[in-house]
C-alpha atoms as a PDB file:
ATOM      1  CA  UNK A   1      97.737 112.560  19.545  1.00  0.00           C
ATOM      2  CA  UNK A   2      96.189 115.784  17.897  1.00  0.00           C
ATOM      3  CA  UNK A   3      95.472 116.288  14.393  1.00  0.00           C
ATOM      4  CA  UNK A   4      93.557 119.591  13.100  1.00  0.00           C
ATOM      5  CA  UNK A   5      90.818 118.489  10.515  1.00  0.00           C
ATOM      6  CA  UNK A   6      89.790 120.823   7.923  1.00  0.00           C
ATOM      7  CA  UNK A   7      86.543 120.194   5.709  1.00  0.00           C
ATOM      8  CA  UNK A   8      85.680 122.118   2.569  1.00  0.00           C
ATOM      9  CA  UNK A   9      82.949 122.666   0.445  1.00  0.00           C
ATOM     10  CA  UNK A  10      79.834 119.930   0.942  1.00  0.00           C
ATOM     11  CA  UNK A  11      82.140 118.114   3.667  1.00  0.00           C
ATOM     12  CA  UNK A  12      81.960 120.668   5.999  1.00  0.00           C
ATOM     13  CA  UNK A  13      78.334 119.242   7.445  1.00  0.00           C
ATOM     14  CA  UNK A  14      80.166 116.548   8.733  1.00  0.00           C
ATOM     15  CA  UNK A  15      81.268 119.274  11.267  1.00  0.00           C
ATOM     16  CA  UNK A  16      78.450 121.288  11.460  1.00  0.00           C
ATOM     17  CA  UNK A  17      79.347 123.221  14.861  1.00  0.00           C
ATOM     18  CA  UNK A  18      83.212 123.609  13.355  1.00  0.00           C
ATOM     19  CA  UNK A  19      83.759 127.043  12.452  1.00  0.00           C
ATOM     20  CA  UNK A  20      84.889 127.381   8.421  1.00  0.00           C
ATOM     21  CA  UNK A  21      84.767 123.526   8.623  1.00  0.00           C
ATOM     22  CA  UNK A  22      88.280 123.750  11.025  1.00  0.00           C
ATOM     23  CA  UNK A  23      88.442 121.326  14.270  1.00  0.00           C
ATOM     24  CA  UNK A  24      90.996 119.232  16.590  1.00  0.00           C
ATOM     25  CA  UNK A  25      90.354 115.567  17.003  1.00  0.00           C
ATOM     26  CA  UNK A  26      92.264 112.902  19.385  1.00  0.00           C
ATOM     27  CA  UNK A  27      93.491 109.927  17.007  1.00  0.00           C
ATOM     28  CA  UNK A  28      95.453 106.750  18.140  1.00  0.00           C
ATOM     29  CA  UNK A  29      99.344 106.377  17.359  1.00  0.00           C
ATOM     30  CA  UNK A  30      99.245 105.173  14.226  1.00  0.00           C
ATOM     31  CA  UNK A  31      96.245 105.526  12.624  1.00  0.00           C
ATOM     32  CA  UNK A  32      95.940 106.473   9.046  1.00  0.00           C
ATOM     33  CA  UNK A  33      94.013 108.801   6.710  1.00  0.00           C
ATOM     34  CA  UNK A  34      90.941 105.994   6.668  1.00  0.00           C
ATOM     35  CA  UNK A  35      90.963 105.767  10.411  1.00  0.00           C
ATOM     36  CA  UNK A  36      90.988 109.752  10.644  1.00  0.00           C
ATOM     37  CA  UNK A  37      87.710 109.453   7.952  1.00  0.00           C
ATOM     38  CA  UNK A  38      85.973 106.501   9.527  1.00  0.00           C
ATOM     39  CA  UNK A  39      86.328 108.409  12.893  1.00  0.00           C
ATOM     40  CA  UNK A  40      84.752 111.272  11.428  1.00  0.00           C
ATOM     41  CA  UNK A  41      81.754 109.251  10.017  1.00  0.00           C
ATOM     42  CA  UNK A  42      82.979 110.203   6.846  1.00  0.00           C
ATOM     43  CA  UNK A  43      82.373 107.425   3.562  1.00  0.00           C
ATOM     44  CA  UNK A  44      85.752 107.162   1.856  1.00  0.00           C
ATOM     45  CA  UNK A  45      83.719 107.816  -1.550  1.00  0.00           C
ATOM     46  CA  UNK A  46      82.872 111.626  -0.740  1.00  0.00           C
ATOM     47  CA  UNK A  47      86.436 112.738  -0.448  1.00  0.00           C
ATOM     48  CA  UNK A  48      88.178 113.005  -3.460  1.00  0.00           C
ATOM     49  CA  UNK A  49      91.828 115.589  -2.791  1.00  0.00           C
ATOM     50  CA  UNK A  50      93.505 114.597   0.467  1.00  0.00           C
ATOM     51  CA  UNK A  51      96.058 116.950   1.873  1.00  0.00           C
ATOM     52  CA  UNK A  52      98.520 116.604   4.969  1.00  0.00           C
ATOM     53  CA  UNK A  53     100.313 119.309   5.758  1.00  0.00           C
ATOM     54  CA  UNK A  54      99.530 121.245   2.344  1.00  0.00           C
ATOM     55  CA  UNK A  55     100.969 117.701   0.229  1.00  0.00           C
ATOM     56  CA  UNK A  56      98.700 115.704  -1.797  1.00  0.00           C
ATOM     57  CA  UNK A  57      98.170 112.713   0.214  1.00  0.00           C
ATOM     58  CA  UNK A  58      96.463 109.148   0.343  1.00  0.00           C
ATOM     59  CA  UNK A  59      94.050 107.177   2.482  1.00  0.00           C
ATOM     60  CA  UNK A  60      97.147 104.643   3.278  1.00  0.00           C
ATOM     61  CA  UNK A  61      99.029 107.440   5.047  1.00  0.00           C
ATOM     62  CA  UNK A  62      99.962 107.268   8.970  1.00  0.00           C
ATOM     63  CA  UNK A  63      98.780 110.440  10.356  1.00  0.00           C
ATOM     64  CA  UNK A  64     101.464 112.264  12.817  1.00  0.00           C
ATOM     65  CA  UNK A  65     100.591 114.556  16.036  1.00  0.00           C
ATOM     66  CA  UNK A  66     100.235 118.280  14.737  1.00  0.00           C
ATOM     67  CA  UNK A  67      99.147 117.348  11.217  1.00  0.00           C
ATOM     68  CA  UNK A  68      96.999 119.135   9.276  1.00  0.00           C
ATOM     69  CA  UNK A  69      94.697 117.229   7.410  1.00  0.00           C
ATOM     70  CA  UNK A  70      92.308 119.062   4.567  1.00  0.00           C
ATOM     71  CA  UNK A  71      89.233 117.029   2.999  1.00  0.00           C
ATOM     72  CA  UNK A  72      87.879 118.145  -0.434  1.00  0.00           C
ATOM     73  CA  UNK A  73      85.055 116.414  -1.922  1.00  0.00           C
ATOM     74  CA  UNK A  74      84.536 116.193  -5.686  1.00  0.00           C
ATOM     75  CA  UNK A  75      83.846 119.219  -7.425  1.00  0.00           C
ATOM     76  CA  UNK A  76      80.929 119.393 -10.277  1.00  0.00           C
ATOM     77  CA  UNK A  77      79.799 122.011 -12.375  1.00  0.00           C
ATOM     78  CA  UNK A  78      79.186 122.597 -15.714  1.00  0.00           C
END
């Protein structure tokens, strides 16, 4: 199944070719939001706001064909 992947701020060099951090990837029935991450190459401990489909989400979550999954990393700043 497809899911469309989008990566913001400092995650976005996990897609470097991706334009604006927005791509497609192929995922197994039934994986979750951990399987979509480890997939990815992506350590759990960079993202820190999960979204699927515009809802605040959690790594736990079954993923469903057509979803849209956003990736936010922590913010700093001071």
């Amino acid at each position: 199944m497809l899911v469309e992947i989008r990566l913001y701020a400092t995650l976005r060099r996990h897609a470097p070719t991706a334009a604006l951090g927005v791509l497609s990837i192929e995922v197994q029935e039934g994986s979750t939001v951990a399987d979509v991450l480890g997939i990815m190459n992506i350590e759990l401990a960079e993202v820190h706001i999960i979204m699927i489909n515009g809802v605040s989400s959690s790594l736990d979550i079954v993923v469903h064909n057509g979803d849209r999954l956003g990736f936010f990393p922590a913010v700093g700043g001071g």
